[in-house]
PDB file of N, CA and C in Angstrom:
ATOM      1  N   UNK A   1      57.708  39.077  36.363  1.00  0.00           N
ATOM      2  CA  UNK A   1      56.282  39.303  36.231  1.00  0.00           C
ATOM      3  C   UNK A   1      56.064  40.655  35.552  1.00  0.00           C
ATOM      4  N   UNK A   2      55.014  40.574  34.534  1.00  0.00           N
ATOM      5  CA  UNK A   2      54.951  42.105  33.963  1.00  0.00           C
ATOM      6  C   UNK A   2      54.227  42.905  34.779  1.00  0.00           C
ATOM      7  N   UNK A   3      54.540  44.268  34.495  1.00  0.00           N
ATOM      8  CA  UNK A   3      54.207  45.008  35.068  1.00  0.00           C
ATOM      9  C   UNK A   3      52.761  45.655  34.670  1.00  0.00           C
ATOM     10  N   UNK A   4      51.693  46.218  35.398  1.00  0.00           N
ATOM     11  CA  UNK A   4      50.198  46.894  34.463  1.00  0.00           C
ATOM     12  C   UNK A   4      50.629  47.857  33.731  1.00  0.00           C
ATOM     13  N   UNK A   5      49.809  47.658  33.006  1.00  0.00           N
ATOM     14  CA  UNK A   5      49.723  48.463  31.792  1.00  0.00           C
ATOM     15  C   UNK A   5      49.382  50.201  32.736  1.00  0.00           C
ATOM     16  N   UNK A   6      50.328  51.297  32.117  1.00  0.00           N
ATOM     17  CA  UNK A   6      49.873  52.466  32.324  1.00  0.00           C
ATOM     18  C   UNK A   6      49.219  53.588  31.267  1.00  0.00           C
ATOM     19  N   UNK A   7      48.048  53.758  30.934  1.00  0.00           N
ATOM     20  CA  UNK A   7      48.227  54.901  30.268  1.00  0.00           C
ATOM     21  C   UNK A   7      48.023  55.981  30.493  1.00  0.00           C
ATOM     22  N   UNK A   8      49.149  57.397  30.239  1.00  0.00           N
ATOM     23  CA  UNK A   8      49.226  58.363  30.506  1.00  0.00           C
ATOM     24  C   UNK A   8      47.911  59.223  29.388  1.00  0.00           C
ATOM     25  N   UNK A   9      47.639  60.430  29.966  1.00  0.00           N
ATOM     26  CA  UNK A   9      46.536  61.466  29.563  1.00  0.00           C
ATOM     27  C   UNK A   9      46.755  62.496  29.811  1.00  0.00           C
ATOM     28  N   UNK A  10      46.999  64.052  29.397  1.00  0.00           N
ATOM     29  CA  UNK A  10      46.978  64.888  29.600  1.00  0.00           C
ATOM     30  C   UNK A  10      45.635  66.112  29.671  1.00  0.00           C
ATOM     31  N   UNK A  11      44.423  65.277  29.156  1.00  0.00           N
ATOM     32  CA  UNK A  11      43.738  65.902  28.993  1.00  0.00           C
ATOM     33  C   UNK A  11      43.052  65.343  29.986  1.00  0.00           C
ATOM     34  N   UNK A  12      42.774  66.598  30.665  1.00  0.00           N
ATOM     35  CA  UNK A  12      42.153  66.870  32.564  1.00  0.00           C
ATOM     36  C   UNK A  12      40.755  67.182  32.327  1.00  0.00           C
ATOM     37  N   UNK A  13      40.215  67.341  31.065  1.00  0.00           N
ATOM     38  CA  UNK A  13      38.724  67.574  31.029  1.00  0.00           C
ATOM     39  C   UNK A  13      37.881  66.357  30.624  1.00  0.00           C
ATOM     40  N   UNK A  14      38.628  65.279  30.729  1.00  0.00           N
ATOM     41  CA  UNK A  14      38.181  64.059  30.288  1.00  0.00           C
ATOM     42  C   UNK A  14      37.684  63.071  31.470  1.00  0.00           C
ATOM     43  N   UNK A  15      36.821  62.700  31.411  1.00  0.00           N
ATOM     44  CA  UNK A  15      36.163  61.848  32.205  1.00  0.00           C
ATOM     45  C   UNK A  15      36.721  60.941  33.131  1.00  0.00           C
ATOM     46  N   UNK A  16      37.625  60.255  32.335  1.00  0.00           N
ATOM     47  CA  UNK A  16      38.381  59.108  32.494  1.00  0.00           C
ATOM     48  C   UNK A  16      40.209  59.398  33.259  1.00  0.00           C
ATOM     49  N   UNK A  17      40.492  61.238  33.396  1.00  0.00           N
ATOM     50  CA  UNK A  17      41.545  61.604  33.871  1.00  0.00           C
ATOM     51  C   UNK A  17      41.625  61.329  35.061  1.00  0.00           C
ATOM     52  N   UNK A  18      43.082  61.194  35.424  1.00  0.00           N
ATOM     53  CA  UNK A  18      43.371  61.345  37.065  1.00  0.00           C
ATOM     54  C   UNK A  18      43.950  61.758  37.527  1.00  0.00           C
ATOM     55  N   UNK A  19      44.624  61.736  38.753  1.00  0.00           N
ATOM     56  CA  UNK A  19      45.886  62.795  39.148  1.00  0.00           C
ATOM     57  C   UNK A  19      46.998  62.374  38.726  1.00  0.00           C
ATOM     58  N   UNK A  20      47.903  62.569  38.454  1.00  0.00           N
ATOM     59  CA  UNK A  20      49.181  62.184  37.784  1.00  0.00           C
ATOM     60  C   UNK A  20      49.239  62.309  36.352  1.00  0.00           C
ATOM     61  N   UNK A  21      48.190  62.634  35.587  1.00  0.00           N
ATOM     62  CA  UNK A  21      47.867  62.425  34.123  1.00  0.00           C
ATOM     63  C   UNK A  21      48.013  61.308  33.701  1.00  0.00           C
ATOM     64  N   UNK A  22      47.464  60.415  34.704  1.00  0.00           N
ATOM     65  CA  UNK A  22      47.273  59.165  34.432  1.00  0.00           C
ATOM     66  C   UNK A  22      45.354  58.436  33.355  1.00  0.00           C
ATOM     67  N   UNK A  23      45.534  57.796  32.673  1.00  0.00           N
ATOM     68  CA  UNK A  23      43.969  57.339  32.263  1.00  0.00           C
ATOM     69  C   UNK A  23      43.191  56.381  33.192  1.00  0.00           C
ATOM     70  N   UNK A  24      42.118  56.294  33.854  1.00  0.00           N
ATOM     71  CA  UNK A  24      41.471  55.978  34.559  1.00  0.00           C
ATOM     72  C   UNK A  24      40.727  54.840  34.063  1.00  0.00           C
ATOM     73  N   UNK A  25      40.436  55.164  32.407  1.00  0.00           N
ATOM     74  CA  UNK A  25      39.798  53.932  31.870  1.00  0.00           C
ATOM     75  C   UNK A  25      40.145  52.943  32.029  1.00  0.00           C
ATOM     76  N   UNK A  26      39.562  51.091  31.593  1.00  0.00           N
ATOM     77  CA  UNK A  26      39.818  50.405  31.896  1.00  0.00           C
ATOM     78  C   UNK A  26      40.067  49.478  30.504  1.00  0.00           C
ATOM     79  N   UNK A  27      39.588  50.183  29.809  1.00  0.00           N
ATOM     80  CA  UNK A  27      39.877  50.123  28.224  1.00  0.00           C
ATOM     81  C   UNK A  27      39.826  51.449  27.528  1.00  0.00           C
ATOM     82  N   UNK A  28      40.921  51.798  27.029  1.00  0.00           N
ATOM     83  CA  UNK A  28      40.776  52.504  25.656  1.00  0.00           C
ATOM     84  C   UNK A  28      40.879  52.506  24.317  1.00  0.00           C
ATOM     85  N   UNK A  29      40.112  52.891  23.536  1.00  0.00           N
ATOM     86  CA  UNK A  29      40.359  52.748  21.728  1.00  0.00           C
ATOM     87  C   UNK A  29      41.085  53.756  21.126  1.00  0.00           C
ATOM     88  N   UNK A  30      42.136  53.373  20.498  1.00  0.00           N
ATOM     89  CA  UNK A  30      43.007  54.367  19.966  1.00  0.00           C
ATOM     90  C   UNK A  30      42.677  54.058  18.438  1.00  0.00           C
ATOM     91  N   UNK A  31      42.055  55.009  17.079  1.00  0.00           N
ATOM     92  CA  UNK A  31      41.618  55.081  16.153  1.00  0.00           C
ATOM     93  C   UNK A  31      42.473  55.906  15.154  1.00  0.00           C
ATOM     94  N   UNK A  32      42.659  55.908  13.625  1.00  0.00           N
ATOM     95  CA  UNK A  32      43.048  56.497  13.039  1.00  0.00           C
ATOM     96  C   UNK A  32      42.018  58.037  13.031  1.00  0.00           C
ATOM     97  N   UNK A  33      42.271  59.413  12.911  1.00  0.00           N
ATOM     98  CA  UNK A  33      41.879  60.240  12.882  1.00  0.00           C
ATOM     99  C   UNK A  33      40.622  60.570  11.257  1.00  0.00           C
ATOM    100  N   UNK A  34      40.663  59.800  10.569  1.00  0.00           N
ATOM    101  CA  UNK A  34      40.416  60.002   9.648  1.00  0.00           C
ATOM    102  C   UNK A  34      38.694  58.457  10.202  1.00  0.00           C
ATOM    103  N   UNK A  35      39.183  57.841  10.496  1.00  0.00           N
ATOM    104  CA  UNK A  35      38.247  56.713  11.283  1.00  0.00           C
ATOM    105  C   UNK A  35      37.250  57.773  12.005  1.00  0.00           C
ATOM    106  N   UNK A  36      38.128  58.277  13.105  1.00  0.00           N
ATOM    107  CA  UNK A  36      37.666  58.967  14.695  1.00  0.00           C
ATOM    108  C   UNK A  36      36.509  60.267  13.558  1.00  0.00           C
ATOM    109  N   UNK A  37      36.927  61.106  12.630  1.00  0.00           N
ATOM    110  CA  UNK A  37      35.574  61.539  12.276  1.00  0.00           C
ATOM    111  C   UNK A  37      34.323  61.264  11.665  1.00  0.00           C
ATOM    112  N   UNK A  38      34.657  59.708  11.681  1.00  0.00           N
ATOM    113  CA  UNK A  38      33.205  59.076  10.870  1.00  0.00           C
ATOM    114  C   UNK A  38      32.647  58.729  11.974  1.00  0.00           C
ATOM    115  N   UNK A  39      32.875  57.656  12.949  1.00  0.00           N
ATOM    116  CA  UNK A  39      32.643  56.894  14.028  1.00  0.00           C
ATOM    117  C   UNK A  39      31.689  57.710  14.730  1.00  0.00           C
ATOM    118  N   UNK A  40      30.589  56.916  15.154  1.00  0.00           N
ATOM    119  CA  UNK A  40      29.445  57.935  16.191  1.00  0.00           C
ATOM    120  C   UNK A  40      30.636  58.062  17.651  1.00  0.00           C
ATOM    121  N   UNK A  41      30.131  58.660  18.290  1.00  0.00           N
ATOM    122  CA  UNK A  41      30.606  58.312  19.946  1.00  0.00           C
ATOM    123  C   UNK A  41      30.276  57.163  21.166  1.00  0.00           C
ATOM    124  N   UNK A  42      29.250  56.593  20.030  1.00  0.00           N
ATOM    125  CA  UNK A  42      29.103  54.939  20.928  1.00  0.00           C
ATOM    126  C   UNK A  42      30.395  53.853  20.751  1.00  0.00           C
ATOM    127  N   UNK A  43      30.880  54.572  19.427  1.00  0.00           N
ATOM    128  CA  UNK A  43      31.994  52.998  19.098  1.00  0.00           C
ATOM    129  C   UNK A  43      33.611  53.446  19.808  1.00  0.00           C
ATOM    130  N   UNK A  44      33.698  52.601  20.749  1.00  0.00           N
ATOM    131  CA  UNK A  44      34.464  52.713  21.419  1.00  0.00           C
ATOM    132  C   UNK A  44      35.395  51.454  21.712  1.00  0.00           C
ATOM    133  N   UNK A  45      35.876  50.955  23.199  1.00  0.00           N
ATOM    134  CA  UNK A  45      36.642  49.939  23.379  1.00  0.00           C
ATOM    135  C   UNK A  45      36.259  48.685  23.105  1.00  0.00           C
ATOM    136  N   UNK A  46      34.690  48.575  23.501  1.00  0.00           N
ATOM    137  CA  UNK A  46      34.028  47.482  23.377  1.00  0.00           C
ATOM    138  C   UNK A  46      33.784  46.671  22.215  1.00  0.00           C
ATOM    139  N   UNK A  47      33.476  47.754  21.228  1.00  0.00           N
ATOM    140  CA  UNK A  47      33.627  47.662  19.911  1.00  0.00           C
ATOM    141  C   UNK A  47      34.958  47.369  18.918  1.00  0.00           C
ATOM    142  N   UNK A  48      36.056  47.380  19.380  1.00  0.00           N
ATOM    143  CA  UNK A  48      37.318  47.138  18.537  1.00  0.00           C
ATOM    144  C   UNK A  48      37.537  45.848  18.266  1.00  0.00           C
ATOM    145  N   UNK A  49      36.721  45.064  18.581  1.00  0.00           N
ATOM    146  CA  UNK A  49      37.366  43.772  18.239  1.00  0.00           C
ATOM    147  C   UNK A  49      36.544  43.894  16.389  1.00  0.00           C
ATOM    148  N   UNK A  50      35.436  44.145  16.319  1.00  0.00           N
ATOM    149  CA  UNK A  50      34.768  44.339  15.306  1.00  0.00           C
ATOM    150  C   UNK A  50      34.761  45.354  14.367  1.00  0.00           C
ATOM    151  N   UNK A  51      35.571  46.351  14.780  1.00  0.00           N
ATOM    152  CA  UNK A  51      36.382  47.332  13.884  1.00  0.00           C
ATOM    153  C   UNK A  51      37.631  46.655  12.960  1.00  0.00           C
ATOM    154  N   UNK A  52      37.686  47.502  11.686  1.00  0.00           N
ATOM    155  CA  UNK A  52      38.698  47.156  10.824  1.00  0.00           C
ATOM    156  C   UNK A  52      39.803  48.017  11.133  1.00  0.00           C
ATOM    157  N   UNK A  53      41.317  47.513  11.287  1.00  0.00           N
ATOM    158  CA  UNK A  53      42.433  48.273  11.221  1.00  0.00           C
ATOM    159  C   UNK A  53      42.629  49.733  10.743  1.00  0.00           C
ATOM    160  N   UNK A  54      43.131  50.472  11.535  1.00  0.00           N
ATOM    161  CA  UNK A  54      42.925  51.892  10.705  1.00  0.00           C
ATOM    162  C   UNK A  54      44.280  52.634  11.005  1.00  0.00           C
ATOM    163  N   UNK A  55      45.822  51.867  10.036  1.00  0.00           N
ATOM    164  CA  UNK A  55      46.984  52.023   9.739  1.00  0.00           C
ATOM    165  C   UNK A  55      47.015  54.167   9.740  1.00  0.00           C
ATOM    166  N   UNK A  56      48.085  54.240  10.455  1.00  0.00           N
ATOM    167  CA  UNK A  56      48.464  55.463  10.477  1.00  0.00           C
ATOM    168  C   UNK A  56      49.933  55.792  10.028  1.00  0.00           C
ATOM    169  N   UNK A  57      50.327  56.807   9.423  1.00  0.00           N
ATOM    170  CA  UNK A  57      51.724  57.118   9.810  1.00  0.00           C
ATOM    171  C   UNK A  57      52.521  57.728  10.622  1.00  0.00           C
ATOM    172  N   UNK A  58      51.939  58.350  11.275  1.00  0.00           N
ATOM    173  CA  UNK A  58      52.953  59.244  12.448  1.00  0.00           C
ATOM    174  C   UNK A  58      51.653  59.625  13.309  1.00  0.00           C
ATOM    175  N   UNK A  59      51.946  59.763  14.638  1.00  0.00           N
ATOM    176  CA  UNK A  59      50.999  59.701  15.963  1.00  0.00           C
ATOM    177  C   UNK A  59      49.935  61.216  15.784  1.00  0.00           C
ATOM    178  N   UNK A  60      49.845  61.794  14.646  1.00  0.00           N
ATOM    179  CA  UNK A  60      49.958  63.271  14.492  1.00  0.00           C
ATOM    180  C   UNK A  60      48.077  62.823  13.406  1.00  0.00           C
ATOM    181  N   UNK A  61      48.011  61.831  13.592  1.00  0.00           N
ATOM    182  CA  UNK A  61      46.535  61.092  12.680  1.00  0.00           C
ATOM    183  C   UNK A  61      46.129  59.982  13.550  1.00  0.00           C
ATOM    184  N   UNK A  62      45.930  60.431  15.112  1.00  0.00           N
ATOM    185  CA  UNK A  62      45.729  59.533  15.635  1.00  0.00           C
ATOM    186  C   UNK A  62      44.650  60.145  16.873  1.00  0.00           C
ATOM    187  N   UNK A  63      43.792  59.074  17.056  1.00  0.00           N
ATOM    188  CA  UNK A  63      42.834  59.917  18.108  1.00  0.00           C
ATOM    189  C   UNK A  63      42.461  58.620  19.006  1.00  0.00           C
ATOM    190  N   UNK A  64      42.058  59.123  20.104  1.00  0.00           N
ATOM    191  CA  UNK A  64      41.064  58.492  21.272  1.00  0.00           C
ATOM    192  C   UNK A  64      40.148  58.502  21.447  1.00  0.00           C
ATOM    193  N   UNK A  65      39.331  57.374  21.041  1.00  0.00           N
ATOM    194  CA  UNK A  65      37.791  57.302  21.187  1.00  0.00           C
ATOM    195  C   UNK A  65      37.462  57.275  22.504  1.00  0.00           C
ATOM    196  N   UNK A  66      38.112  56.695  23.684  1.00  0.00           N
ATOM    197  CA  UNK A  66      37.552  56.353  24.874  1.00  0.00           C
ATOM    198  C   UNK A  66      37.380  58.018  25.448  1.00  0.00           C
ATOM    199  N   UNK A  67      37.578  59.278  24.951  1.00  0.00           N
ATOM    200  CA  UNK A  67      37.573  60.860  25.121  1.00  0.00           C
ATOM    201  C   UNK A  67      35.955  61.001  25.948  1.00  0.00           C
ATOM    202  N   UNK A  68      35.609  61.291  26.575  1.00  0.00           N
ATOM    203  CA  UNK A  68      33.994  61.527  27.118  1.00  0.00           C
ATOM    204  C   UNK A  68      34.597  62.983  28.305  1.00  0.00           C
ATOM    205  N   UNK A  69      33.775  63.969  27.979  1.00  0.00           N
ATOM    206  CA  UNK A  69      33.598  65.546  28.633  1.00  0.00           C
ATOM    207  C   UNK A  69      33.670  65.042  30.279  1.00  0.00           C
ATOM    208  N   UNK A  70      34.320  65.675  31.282  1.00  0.00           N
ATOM    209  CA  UNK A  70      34.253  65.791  32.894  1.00  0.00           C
ATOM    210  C   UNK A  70      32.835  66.172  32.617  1.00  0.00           C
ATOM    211  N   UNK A  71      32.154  65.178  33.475  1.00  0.00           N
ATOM    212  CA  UNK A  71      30.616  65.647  34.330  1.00  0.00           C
ATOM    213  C   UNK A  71      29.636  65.596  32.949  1.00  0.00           C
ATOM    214  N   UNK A  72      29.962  64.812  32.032  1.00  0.00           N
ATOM    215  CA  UNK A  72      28.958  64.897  30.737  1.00  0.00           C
ATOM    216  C   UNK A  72      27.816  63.463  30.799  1.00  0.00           C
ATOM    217  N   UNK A  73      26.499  63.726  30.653  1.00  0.00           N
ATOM    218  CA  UNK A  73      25.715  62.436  30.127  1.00  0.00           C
ATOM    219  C   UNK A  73      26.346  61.244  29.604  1.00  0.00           C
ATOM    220  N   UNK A  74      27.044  61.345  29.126  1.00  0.00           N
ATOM    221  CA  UNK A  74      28.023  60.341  27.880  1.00  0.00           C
ATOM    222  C   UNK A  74      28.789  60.022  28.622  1.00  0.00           C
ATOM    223  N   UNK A  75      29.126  59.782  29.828  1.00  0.00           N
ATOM    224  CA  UNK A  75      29.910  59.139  30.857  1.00  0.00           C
ATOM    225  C   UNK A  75      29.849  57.308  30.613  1.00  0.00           C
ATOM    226  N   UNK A  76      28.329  57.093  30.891  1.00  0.00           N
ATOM    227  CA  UNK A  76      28.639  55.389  30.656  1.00  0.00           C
ATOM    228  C   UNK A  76      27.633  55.049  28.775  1.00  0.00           C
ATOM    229  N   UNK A  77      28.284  56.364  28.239  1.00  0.00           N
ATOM    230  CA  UNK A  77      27.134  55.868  26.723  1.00  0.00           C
ATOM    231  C   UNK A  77      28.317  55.032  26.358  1.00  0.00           C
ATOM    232  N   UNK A  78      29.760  55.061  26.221  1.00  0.00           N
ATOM    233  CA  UNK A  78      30.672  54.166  25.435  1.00  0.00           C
ATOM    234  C   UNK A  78      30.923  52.855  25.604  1.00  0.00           C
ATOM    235  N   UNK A  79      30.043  52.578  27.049  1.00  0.00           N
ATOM    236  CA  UNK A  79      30.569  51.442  27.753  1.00  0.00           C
ATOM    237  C   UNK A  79      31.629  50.670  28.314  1.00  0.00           C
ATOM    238  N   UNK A  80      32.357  52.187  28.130  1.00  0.00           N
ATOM    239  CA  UNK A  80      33.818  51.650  29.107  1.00  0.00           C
ATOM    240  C   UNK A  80      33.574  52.381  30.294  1.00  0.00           C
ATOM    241  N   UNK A  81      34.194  51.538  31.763  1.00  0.00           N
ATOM    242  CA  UNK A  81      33.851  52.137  32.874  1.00  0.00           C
ATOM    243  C   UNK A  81      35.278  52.902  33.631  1.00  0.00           C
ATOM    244  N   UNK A  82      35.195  53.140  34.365  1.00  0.00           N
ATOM    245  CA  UNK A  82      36.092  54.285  34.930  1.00  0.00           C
ATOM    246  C   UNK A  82      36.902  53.274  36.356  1.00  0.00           C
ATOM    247  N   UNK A  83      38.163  53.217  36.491  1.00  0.00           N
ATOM    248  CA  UNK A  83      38.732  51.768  37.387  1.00  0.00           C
ATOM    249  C   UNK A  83      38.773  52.804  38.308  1.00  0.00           C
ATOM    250  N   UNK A  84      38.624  51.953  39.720  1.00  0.00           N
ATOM    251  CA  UNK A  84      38.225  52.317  40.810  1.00  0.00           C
ATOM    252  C   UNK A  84      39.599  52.856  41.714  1.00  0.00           C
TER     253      UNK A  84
END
């Protein structure tokens, strides 16, 4: 049987962090960096099915849309929720 999916986070000012530097989200969007500075901050997990591919070469052009500030308004603007 497979095992859940884990994703790790190091960034503790993020909404979606937890203890272990674990991600809390329940979806995240991982975007090409060059994507991630056009994109408003609404387009997120929900949205990827309707996003076009955005090919990278090395992890170093790569960003996380599901990113939202500890304790910020923009908590449920992306529409991904936080697993319990």
């Amino acid at each position: 049987m497979p095992q859940a999916q884990q994703i790790m986070c190091s960034v503790n000012n993020c909404h979606y962090w937890g203890k272990g530097n674990r991600c809390e989200a329940q979806q995240i969007f991982v975007v090409s960096d060059k994507f991630a500075d056009t994109a408003t901050d609404h387009i997120d997990a929900p949205q990827a099915s309707m996003t076009q591919a955005t090919p990278v070469n090395n992890c170093m052009e790569t960003a996380c849309k599901t990113f939202v500030p500890k304790g910020s308004y923009m908590a449920s603007a992306d529409g991904v929720t936080k697993q319990q």
